[in-house]
C-alpha atoms as a PDB file:
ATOM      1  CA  UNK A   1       0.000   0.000   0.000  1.00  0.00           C
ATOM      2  CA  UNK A   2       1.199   3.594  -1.121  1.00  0.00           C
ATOM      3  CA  UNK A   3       1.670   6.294   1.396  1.00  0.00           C
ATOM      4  CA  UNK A   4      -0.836   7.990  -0.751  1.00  0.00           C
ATOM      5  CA  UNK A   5      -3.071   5.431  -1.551  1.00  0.00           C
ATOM      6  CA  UNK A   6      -6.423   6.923  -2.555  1.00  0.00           C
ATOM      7  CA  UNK A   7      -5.430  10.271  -1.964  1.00  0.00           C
ATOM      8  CA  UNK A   8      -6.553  13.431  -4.616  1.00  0.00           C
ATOM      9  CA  UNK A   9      -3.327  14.850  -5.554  1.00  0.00           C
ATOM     10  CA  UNK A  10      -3.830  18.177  -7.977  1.00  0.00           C
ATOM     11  CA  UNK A  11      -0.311  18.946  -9.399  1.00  0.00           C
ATOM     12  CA  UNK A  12       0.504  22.264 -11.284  1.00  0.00           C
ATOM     13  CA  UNK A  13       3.554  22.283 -13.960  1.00  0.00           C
ATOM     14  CA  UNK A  14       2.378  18.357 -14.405  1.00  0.00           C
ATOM     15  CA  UNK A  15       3.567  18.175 -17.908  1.00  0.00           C
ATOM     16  CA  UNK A  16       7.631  18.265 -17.127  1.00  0.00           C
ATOM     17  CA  UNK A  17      10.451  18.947 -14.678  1.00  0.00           C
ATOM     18  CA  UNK A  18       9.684  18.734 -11.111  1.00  0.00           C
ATOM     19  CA  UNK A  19       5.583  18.607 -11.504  1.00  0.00           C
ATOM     20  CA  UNK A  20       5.794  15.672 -13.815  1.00  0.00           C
ATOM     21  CA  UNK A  21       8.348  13.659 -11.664  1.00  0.00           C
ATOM     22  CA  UNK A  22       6.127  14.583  -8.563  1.00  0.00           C
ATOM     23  CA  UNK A  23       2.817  13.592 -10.444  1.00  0.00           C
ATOM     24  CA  UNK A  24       5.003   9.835 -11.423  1.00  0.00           C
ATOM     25  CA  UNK A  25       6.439   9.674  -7.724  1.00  0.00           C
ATOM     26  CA  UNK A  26       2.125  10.029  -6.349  1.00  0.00           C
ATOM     27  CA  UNK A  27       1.111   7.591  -9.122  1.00  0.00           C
ATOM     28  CA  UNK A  28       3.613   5.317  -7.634  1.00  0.00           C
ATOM     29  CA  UNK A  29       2.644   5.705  -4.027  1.00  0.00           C
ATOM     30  CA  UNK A  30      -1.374   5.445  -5.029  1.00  0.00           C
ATOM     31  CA  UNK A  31      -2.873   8.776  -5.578  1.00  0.00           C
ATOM     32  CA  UNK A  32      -5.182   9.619  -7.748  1.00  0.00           C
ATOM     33  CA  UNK A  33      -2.981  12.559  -9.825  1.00  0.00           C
ATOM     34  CA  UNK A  34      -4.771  15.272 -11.644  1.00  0.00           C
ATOM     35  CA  UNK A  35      -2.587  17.489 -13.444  1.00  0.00           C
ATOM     36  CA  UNK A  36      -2.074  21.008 -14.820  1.00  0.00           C
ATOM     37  CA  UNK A  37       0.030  22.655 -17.514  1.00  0.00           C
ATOM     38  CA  UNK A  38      -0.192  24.547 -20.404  1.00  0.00           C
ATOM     39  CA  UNK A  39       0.275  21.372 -22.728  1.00  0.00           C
ATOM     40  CA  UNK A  40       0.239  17.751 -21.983  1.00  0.00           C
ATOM     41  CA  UNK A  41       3.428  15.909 -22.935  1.00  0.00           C
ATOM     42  CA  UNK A  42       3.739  12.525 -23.919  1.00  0.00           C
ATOM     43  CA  UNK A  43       5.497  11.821 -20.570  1.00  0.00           C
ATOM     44  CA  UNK A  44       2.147  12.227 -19.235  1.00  0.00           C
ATOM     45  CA  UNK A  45       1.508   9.098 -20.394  1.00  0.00           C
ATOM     46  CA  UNK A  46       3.877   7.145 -17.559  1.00  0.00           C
ATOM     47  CA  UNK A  47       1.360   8.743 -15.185  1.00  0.00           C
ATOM     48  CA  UNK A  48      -1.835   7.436 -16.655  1.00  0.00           C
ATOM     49  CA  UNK A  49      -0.062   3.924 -16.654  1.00  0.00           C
ATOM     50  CA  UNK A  50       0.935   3.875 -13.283  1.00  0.00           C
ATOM     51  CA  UNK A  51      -2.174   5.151 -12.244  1.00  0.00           C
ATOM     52  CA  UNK A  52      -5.695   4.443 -14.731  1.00  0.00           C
ATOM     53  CA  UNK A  53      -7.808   7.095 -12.705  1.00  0.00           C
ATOM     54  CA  UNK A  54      -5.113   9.982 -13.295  1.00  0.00           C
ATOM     55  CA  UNK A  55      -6.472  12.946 -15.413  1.00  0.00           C
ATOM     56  CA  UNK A  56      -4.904  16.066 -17.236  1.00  0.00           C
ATOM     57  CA  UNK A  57      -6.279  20.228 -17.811  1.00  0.00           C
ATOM     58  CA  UNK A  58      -4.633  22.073 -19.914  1.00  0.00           C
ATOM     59  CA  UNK A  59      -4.804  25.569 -18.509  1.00  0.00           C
ATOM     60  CA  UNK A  60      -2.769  28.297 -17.341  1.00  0.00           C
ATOM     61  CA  UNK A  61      -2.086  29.145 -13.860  1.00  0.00           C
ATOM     62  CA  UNK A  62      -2.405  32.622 -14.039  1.00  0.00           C
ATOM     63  CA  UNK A  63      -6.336  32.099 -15.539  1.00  0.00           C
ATOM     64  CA  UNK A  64      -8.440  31.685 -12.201  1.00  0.00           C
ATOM     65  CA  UNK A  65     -11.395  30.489 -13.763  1.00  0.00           C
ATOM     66  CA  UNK A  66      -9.527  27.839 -15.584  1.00  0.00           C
ATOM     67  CA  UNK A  67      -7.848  26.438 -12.749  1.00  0.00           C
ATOM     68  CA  UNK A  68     -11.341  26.770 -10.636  1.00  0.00           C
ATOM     69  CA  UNK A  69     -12.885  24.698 -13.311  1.00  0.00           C
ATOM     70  CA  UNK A  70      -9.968  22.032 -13.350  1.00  0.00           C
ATOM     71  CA  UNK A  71     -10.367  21.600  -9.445  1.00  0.00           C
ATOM     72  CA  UNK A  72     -14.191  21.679  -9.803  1.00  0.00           C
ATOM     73  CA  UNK A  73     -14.051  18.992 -11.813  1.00  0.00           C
ATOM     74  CA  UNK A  74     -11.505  17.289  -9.557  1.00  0.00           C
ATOM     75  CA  UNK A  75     -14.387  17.517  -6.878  1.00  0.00           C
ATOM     76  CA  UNK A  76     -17.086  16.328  -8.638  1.00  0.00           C
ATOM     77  CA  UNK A  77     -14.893  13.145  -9.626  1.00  0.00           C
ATOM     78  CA  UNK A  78     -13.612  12.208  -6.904  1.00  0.00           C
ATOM     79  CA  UNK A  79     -15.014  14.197  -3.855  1.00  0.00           C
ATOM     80  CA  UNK A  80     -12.174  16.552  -3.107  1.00  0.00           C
ATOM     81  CA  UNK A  81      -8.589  17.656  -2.978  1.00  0.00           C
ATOM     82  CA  UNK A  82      -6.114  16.417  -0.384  1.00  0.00           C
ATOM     83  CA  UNK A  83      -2.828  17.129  -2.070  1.00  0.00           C
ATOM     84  CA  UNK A  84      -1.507  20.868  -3.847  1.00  0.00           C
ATOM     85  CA  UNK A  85       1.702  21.035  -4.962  1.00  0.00           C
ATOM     86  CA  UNK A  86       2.120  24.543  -7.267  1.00  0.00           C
ATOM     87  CA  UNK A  87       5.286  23.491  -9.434  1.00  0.00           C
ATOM     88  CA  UNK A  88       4.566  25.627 -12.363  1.00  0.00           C
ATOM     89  CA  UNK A  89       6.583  28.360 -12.810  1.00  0.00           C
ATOM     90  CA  UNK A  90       9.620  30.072 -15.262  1.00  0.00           C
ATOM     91  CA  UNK A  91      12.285  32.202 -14.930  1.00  0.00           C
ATOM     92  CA  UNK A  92      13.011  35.720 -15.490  1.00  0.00           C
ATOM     93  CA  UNK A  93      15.434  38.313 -13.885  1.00  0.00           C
ATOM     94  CA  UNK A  94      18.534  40.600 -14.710  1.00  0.00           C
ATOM     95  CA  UNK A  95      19.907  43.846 -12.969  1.00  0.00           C
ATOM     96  CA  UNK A  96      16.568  45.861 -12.115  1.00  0.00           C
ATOM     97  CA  UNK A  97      17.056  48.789 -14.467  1.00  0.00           C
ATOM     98  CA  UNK A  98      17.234  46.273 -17.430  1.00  0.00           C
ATOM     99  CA  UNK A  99      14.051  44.329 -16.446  1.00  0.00           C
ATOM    100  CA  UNK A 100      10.834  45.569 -18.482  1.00  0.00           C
ATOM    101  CA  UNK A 101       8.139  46.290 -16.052  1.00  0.00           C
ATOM    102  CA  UNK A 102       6.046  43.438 -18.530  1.00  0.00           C
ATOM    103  CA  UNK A 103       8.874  40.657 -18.114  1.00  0.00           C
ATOM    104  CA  UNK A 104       8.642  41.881 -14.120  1.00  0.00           C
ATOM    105  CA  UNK A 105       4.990  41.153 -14.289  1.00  0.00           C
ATOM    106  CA  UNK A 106       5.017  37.836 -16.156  1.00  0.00           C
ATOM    107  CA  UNK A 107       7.362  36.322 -13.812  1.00  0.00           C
ATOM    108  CA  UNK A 108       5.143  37.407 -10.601  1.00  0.00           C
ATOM    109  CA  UNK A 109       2.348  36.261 -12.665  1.00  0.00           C
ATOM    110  CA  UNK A 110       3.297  32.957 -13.004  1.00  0.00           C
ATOM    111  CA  UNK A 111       5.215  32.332 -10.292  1.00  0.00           C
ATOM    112  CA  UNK A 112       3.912  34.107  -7.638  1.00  0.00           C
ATOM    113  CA  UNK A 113       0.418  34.800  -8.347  1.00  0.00           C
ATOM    114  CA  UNK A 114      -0.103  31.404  -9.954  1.00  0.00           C
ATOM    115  CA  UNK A 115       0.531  29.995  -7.095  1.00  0.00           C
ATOM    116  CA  UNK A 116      -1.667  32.022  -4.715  1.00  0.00           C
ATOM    117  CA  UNK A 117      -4.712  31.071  -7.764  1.00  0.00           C
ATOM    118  CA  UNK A 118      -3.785  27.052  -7.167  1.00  0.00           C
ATOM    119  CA  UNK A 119      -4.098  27.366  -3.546  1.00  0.00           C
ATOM    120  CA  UNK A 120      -7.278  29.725  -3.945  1.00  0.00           C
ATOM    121  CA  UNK A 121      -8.848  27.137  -5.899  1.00  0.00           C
ATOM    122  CA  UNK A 122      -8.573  23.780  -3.837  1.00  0.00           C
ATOM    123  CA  UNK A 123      -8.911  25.591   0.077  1.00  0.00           C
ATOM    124  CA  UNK A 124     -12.804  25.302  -0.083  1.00  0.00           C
ATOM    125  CA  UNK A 125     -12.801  21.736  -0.597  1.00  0.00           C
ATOM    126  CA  UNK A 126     -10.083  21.173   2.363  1.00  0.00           C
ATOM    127  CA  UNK A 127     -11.741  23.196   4.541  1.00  0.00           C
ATOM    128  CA  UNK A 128     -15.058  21.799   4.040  1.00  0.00           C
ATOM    129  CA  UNK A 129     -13.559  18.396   5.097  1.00  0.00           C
ATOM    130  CA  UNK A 130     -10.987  20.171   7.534  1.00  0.00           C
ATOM    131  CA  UNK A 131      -7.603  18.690   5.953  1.00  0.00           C
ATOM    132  CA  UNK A 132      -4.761  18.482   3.540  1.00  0.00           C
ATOM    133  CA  UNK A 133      -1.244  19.520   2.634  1.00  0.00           C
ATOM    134  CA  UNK A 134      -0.069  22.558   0.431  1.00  0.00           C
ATOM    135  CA  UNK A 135       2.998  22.093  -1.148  1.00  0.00           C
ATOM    136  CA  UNK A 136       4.499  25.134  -3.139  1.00  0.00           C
ATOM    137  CA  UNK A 137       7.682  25.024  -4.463  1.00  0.00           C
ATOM    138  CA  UNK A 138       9.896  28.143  -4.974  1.00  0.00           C
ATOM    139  CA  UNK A 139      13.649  27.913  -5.235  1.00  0.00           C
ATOM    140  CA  UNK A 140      17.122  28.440  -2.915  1.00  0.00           C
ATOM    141  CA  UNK A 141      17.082  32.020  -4.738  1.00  0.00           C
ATOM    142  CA  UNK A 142      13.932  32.521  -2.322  1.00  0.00           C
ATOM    143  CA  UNK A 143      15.730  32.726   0.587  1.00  0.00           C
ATOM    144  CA  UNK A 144      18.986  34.255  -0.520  1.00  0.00           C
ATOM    145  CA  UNK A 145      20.056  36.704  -3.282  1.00  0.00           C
ATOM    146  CA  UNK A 146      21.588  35.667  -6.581  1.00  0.00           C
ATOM    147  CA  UNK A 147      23.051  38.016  -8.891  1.00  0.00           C
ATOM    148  CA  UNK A 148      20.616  38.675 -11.629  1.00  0.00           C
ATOM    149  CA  UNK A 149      17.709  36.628 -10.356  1.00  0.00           C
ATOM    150  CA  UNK A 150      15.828  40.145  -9.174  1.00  0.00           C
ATOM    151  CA  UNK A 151      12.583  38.864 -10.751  1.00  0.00           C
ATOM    152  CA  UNK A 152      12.855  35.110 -10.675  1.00  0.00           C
ATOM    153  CA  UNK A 153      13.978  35.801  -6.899  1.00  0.00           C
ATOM    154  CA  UNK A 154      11.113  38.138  -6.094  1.00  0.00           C
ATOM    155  CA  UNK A 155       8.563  36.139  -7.008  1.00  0.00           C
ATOM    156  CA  UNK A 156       9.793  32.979  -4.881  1.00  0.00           C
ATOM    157  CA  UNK A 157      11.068  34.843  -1.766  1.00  0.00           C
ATOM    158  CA  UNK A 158       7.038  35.930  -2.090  1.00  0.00           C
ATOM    159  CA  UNK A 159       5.919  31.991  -2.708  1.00  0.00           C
ATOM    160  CA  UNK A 160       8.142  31.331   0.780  1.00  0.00           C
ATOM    161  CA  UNK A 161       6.390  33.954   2.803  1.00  0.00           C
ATOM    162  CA  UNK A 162       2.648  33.121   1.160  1.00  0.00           C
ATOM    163  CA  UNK A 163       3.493  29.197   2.472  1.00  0.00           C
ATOM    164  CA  UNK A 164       4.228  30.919   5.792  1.00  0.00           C
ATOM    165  CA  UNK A 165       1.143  32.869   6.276  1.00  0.00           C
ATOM    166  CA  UNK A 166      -1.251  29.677   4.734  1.00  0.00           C
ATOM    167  CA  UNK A 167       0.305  27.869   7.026  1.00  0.00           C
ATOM    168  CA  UNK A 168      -0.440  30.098  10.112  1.00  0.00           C
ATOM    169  CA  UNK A 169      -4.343  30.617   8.656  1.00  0.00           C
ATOM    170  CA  UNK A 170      -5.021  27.112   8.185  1.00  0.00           C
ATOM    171  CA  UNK A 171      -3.192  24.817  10.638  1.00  0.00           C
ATOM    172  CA  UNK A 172      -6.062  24.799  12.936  1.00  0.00           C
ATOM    173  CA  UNK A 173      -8.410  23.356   9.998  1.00  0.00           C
ATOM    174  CA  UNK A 174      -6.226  20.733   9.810  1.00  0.00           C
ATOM    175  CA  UNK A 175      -4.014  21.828   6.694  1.00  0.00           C
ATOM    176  CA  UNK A 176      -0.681  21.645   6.567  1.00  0.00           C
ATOM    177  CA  UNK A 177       1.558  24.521   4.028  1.00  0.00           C
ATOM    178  CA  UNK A 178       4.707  23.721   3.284  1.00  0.00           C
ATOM    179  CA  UNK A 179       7.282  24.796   0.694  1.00  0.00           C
ATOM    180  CA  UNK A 180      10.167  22.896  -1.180  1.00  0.00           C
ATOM    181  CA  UNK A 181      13.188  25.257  -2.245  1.00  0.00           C
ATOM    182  CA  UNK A 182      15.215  23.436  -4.515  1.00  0.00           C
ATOM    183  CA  UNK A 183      18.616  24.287  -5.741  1.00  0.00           C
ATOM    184  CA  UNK A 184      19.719  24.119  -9.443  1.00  0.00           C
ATOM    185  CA  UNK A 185      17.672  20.672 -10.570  1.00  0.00           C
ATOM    186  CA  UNK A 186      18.189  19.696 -14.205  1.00  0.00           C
ATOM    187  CA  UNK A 187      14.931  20.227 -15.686  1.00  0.00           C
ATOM    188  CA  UNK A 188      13.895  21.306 -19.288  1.00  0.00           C
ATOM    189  CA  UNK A 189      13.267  24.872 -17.450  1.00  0.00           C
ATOM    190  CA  UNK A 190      17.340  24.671 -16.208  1.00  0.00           C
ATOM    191  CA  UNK A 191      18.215  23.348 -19.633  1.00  0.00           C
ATOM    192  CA  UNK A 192      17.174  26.572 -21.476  1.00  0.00           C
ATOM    193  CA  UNK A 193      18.458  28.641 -19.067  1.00  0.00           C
ATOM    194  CA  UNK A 194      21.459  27.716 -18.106  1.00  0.00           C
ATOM    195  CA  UNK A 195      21.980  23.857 -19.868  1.00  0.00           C
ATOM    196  CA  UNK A 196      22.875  25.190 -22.974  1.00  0.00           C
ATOM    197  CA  UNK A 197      25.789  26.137 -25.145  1.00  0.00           C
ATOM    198  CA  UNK A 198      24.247  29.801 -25.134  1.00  0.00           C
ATOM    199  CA  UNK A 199      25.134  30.192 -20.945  1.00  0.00           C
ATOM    200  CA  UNK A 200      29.029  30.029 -20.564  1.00  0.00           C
ATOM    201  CA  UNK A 201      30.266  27.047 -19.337  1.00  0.00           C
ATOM    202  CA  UNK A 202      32.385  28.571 -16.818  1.00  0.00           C
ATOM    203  CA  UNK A 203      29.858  30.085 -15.244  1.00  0.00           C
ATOM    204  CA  UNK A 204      27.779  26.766 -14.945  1.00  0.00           C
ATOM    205  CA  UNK A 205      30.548  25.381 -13.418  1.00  0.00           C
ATOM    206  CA  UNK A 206      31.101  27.903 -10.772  1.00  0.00           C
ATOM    207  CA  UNK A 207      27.179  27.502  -9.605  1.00  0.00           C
ATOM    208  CA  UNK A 208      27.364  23.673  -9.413  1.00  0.00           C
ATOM    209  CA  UNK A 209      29.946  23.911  -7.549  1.00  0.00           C
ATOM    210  CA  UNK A 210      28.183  25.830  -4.874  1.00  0.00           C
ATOM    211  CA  UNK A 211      26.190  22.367  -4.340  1.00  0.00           C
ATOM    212  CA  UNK A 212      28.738  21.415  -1.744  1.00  0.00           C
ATOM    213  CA  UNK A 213      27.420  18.010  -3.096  1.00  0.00           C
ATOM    214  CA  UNK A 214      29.541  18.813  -6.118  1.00  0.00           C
ATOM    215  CA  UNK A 215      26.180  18.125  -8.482  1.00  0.00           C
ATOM    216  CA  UNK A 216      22.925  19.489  -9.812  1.00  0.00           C
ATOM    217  CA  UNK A 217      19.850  17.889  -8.870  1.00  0.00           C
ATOM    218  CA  UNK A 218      17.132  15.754 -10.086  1.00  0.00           C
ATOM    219  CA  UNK A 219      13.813  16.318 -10.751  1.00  0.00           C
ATOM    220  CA  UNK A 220      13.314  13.379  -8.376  1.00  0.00           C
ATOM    221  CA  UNK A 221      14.932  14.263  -5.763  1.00  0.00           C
ATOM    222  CA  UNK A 222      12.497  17.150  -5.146  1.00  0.00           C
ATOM    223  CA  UNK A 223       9.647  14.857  -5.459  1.00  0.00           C
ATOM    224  CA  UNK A 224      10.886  13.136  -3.179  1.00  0.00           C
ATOM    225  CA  UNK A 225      10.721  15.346  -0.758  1.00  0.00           C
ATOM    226  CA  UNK A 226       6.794  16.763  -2.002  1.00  0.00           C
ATOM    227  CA  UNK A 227       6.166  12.893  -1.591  1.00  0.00           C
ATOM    228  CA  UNK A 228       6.944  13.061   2.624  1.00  0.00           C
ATOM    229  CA  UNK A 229       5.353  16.761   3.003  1.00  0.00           C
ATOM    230  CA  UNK A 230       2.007  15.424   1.244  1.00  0.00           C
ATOM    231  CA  UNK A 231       2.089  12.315   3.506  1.00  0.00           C
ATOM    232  CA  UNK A 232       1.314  11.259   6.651  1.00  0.00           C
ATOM    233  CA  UNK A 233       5.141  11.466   7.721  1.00  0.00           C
ATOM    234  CA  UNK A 234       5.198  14.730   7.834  1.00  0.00           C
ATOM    235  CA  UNK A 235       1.631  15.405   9.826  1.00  0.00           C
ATOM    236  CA  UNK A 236       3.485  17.709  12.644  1.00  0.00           C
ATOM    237  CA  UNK A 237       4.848  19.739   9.943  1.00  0.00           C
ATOM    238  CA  UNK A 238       3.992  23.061   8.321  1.00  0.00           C
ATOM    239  CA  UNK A 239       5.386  26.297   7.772  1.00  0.00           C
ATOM    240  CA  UNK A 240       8.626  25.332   6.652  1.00  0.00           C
ATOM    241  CA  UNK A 241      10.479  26.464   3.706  1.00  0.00           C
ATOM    242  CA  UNK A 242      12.656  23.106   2.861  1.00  0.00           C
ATOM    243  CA  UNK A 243      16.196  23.474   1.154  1.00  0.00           C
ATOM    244  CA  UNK A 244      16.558  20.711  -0.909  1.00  0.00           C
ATOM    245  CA  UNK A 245      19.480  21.728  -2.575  1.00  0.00           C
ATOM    246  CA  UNK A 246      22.541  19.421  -2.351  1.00  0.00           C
ATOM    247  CA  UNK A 247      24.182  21.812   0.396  1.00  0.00           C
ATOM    248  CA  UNK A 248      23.725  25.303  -1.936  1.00  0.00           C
ATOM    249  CA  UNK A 249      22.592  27.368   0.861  1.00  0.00           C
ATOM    250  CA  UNK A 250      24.544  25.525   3.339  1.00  0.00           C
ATOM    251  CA  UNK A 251      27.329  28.449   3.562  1.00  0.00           C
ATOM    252  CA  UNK A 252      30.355  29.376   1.143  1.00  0.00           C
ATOM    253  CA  UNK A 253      33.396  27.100   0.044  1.00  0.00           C
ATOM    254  CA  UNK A 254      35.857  28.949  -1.359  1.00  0.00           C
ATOM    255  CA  UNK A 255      38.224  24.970  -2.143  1.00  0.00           C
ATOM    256  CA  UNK A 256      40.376  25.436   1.229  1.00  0.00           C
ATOM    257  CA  UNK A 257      38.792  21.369   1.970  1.00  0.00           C
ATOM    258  CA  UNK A 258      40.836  20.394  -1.291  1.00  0.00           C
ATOM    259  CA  UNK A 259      43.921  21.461   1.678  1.00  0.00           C
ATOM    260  CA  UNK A 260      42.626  18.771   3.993  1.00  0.00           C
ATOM    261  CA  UNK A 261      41.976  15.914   1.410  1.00  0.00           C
ATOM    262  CA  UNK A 262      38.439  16.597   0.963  1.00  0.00           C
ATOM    263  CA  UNK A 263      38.355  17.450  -2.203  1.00  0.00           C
ATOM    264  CA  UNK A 264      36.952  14.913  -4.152  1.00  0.00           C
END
């Protein structure tokens, strides 16, 4: 038996990256997996064989009425929502007096605003039945600066403190709000960003190396961890902001371990 066995999970971003491996990793553990992008993928299709009941919207997460008609339909299928995890999102940043105020807006849009629509949309049905777990997911550059990253960072240093305050307005109905803040995770997202030949490989370099783990992550690994926040494990937790990110925010290494043999 799954440690979600039965359980309504409604995943944004379903269609790739961390929301698809999330969706897979529920499948696996029994949910019932309704997902949310703006196109399905033919990944989805590992979902739906894993799990038969699993279902797919194609919508936007900055249209409200779109994603209350996906989660109305969620209810009327199968009675409710138990599980959020908001892993849409895209990037977007540069020195502030270079960013458009339109790219500004897109990014809080999507990233920020989407995910106060997704939790918006599935809070009636928890609190009608007084339970479930929230889990957004924003990024390490939520909880410390990165050069650039003014919008990208913006938007989920706002997701951070939104999980905060759900999770101080809802704990006594019984809902847990947590957050997952990964580090650099090779996604498609990452890929066009900074995977390709366009982002100087130097550069790359010098941020994986600030994952004292001496890697990027996987898409995975974060589901991993929306796996034990949406589960039963984690039922005295909420509120937290959870760096998964192979040691990124862990401090500064500057080599001197390479001195001691630790190198690598």
């Amino acid at each position: 038996m799954g440690r979600l066995e039965s359980r309504v999970a409604f995943v944004t971003g379903a269609a790739s990256g961390i929301g698809f491996a999330t969706a897979l990793r529920f499948a696996q553990e029994g949910a019932i997996v309704v997902g949310l992008d703006l196109a399905e993928t033919p990944e989805w299709k590992r979902v739906e064989a894993v799990a038969p009941a699993a279902s797919f919207h194609t919508a936007d997460v900055r249209d409200a009425e779109a994603q209350n008609a996906a989660v109305a339909a969620t209810v009327a299928a199968h009675g409710g929502v138990d599980v959020l995890v908001t892993a849409a999102g895209i990037a977007g940043g540069g020195p502030v007096h270079l960013v458009s105020a339109e790219a500004w807006q897109t990014v809080q849009d999507v990233n920020l605003t989407g995910t106060f629509l997704s939790a918006k949309a599935v809070l009636p049905s928890m609190l009608e039945r007084r339970r479930g777990s929230i889990v957004t997911v924003a990024s390490v550059e939520g909880l410390e600066g990165a050069e650039g990253g003014s919008t990208y960072n913006a938007s989920k240093g706002g997701v951070v403190l939104l999980t905060k305050n759900m999770a101080i307005d809802y704990g006594r109905m019984g809902i847990r709000v947590n957050c997952i803040c990964p580090g650099f995770i090779d996604t498609p997202l990452f890929r066009r960003v900074i995977g390709g030949e366009h982002f100087p490989a130097e550069y790359r370099e010098r941020i994986r190396e600030q994952h004292k783990l001496g890697r990027f992550g996987r898409p995975e690994e974060i589901a991993a961890a929306a796996l034990f926040f949406a589960s039963e494990d984690a039922s005295f937790v909420t509120g937290t902001a959870l760096p998964v990110d192979g040691g990124f925010t862990a401090g500064h290494g500057v080599g001197v371990v390479n001195l001691m043999g630790l190198g690598g």
